[in-house]
C-alpha atoms as a PDB file:
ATOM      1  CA  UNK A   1     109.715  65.857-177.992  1.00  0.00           C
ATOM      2  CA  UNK A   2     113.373  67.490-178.010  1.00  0.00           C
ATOM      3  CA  UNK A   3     114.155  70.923-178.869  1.00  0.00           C
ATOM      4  CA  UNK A   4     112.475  72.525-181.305  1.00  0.00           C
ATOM      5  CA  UNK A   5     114.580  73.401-184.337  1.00  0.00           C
ATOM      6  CA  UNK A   6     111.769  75.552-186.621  1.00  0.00           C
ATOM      7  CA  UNK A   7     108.163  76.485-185.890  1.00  0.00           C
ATOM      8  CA  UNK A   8     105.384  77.552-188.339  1.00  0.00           C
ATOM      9  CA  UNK A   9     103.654  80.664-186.090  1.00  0.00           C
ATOM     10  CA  UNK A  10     101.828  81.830-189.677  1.00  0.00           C
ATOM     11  CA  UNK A  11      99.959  78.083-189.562  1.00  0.00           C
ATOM     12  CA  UNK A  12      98.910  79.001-185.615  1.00  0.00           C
ATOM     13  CA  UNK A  13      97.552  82.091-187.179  1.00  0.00           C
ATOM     14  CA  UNK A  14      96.023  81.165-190.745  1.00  0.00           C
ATOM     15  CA  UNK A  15      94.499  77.545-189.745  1.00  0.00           C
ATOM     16  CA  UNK A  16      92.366  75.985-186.959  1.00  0.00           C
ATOM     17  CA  UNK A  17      94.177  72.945-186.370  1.00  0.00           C
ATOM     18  CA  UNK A  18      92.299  69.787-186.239  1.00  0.00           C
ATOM     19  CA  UNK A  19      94.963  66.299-185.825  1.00  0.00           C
ATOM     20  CA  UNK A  20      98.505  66.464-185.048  1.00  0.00           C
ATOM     21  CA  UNK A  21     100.995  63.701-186.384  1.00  0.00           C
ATOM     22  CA  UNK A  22     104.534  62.945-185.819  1.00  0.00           C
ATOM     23  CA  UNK A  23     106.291  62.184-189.125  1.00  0.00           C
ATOM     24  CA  UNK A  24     110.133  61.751-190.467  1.00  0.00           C
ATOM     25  CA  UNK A  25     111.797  62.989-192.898  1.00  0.00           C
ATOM     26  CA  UNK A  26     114.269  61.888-195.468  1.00  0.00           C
ATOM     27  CA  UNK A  27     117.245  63.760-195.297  1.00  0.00           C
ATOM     28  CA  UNK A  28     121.029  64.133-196.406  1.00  0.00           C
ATOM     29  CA  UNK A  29     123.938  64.251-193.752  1.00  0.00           C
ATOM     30  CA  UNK A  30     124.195  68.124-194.708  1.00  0.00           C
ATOM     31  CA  UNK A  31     120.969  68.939-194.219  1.00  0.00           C
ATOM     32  CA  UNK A  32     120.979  67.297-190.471  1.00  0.00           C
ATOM     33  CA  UNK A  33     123.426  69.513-189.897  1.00  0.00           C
ATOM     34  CA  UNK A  34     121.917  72.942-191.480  1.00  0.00           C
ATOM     35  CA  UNK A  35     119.195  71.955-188.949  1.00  0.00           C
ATOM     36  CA  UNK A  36     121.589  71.462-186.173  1.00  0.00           C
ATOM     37  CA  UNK A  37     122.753  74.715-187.226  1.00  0.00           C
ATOM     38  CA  UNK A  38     119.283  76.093-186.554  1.00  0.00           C
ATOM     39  CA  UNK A  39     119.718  76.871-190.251  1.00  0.00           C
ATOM     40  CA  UNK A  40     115.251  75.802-191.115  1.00  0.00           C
ATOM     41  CA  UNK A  41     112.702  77.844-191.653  1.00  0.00           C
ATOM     42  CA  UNK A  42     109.200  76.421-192.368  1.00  0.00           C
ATOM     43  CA  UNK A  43     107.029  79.499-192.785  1.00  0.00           C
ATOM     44  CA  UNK A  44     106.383  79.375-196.487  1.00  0.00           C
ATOM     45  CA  UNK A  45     106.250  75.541-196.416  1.00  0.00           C
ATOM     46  CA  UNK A  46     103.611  73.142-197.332  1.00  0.00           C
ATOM     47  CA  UNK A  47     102.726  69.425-197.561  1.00  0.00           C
ATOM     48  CA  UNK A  48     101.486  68.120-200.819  1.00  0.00           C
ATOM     49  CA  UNK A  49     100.980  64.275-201.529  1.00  0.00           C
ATOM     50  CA  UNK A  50     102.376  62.645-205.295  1.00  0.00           C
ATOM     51  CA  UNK A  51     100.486  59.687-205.797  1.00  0.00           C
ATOM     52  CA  UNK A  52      99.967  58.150-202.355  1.00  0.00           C
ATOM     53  CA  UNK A  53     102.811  59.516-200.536  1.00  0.00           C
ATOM     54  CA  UNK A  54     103.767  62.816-198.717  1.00  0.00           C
ATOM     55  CA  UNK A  55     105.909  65.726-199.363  1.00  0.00           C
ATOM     56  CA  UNK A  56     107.467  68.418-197.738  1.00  0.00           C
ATOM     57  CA  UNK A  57     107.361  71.571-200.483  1.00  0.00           C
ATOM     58  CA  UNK A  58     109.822  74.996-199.766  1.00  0.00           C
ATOM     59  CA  UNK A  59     110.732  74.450-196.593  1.00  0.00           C
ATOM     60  CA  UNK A  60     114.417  76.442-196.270  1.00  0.00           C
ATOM     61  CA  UNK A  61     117.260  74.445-194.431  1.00  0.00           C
ATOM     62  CA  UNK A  62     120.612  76.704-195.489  1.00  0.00           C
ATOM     63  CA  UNK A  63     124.048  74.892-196.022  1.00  0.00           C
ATOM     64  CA  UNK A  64     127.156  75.234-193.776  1.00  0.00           C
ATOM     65  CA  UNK A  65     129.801  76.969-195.626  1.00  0.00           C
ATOM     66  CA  UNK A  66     132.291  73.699-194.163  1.00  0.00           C
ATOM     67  CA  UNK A  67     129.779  71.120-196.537  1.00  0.00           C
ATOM     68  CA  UNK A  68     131.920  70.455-200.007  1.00  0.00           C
ATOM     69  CA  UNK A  69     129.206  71.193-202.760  1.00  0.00           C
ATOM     70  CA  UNK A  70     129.440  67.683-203.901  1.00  0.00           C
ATOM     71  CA  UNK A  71     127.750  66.613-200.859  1.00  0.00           C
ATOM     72  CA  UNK A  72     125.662  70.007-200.345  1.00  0.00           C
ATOM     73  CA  UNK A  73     121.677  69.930-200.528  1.00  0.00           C
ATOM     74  CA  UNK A  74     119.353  72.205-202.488  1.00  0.00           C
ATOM     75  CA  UNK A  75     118.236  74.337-199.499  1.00  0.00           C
ATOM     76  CA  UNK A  76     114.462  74.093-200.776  1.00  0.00           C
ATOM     77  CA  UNK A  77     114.193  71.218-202.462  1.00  0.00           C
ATOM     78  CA  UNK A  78     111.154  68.639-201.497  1.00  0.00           C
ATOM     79  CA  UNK A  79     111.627  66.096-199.175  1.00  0.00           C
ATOM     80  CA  UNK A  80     109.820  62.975-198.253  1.00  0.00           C
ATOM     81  CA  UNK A  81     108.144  62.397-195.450  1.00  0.00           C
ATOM     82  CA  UNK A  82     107.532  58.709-193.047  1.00  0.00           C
ATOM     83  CA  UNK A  83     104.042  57.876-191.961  1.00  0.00           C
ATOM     84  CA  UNK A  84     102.311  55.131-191.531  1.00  0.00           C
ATOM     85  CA  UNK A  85      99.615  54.036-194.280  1.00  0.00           C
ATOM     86  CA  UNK A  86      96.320  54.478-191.901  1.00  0.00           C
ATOM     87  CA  UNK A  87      97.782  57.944-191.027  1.00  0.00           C
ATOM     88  CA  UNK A  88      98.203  58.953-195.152  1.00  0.00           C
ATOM     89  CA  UNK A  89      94.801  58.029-195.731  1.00  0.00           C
ATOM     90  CA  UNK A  90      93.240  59.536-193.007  1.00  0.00           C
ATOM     91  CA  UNK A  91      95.028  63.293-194.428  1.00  0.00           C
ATOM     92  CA  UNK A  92      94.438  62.173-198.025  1.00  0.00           C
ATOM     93  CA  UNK A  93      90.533  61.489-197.403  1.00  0.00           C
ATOM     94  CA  UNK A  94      90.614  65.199-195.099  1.00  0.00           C
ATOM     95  CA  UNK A  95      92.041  66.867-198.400  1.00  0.00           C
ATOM     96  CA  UNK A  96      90.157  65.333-200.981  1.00  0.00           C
ATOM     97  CA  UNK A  97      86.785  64.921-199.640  1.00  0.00           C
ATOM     98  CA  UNK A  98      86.425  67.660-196.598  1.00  0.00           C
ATOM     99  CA  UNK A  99      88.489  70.475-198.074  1.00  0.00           C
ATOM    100  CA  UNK A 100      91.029  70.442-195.433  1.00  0.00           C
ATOM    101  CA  UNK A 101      94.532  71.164-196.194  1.00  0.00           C
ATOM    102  CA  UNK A 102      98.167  69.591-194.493  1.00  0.00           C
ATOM    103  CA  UNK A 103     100.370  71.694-192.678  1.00  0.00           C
ATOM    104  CA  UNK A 104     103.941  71.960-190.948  1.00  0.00           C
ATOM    105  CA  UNK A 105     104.043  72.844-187.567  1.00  0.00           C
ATOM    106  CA  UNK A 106     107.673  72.454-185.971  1.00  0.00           C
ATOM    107  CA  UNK A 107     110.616  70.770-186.630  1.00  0.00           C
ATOM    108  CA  UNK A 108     112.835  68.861-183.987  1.00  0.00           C
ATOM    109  CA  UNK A 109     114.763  66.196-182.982  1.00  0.00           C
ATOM    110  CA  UNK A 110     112.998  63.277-180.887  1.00  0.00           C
ATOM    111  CA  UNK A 111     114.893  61.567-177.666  1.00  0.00           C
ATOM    112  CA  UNK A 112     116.974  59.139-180.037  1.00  0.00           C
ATOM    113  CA  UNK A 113     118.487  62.034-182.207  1.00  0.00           C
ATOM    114  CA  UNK A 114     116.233  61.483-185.182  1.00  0.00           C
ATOM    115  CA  UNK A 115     114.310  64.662-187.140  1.00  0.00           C
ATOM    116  CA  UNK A 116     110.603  64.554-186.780  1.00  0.00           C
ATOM    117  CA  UNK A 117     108.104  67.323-188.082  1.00  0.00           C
ATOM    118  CA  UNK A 118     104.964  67.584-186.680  1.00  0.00           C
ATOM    119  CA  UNK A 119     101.987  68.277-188.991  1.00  0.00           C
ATOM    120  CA  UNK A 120      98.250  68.809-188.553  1.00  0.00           C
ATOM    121  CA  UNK A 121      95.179  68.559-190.749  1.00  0.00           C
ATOM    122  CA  UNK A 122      94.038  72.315-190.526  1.00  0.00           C
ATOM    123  CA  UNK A 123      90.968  74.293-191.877  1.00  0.00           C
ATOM    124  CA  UNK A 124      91.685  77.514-193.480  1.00  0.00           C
ATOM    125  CA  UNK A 125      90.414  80.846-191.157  1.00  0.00           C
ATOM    126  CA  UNK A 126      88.778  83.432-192.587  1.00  0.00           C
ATOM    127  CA  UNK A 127      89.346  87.165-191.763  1.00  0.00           C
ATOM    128  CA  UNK A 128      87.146  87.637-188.880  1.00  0.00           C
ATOM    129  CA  UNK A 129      88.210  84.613-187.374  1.00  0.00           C
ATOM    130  CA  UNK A 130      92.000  86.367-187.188  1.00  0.00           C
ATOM    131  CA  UNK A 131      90.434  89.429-186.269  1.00  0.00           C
ATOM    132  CA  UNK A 132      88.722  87.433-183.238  1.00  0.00           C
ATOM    133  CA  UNK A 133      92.029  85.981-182.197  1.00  0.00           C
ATOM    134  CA  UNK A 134      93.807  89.040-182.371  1.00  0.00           C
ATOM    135  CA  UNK A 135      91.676  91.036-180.339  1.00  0.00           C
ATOM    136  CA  UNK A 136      91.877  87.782-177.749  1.00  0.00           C
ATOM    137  CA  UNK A 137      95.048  87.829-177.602  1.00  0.00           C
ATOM    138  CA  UNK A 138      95.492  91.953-177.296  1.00  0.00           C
ATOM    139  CA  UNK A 139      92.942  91.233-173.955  1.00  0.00           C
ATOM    140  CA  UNK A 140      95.473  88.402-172.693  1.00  0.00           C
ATOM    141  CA  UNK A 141      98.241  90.673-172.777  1.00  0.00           C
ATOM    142  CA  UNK A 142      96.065  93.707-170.808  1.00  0.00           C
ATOM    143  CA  UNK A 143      95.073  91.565-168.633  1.00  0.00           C
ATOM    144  CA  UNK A 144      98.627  90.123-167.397  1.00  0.00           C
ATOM    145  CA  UNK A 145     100.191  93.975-168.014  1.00  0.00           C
ATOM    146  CA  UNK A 146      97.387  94.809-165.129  1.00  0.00           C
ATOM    147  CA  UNK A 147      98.191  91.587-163.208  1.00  0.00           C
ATOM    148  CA  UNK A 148     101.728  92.618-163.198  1.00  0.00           C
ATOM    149  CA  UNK A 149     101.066  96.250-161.893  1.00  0.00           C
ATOM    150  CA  UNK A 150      98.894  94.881-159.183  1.00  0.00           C
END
């Protein structure tokens, strides 16, 4: 895994996150290079599958102001994405059946220059599960502030 172009901290938050996959996406030249731009933002994204195949929903990659609008991109448009059939109906049977839902997690390029999102079959939290990992994480950082003092 390359450099991370985008990451979804609200899904680390709102979801327990059950199986990670490695997918592509179908993309325009202009959009490669919004995300080379570190133009992307997947917070408000989501993964919804039309018929038997998945797709990337409001996920934000911005144009470069060098693009000529003939070859420019809706910035949140859907967008396919490339798995392999025993991987789609692995998610679609977590959806329909176990009330699971299909998120984004981060967006990169792999070694060979090619955009991959990862994505996770994740189980919605409910409020005192966030409060739990709050106050976790509030003890984490107490404890290293006293490590570093000491």
């Amino acid at each position: 895994m390359g450099e991370t172009y985008a990451k979804n901290k609200k899904a680390y938050f709102d979801y327990f996150l059950e199986e990670k996959f490695e997918a592509g996406l179908v993309l325009k030249g202009s959009e490669v290079k919004g995300i080379r731009a570190h133009r992307v933002n997947l917070k408000d994204s989501f993964i919804r599958f039309v018929g038997s195949e998945a797709f990337l929903f409001n996920a934000h990659i911005g144009r470069l102001e060098t693009t000529h609008h003939f070859y420019s991109h809706e910035e949140r448009g859907s967008r396919k994405l490339l798995l392999h059939r025993k991987q789609l109906e692995k998610m679609l049977k977590a959806v329909n059946r176990d009330g699971y839902t299909v998120v984004p997690l981060q967006l990169y390029f792999n070694a060979r220059n090619i955009v991959k999102i990862q994505i996770a079959i994740a189980k919605g939290k409910q409020l005192h599960d966030k409060r739990q990992d709050l106050k976790a994480k509030d003890m984490k950082r107490d404890i290293a502030r006293a490590m570093k003092d000491y």
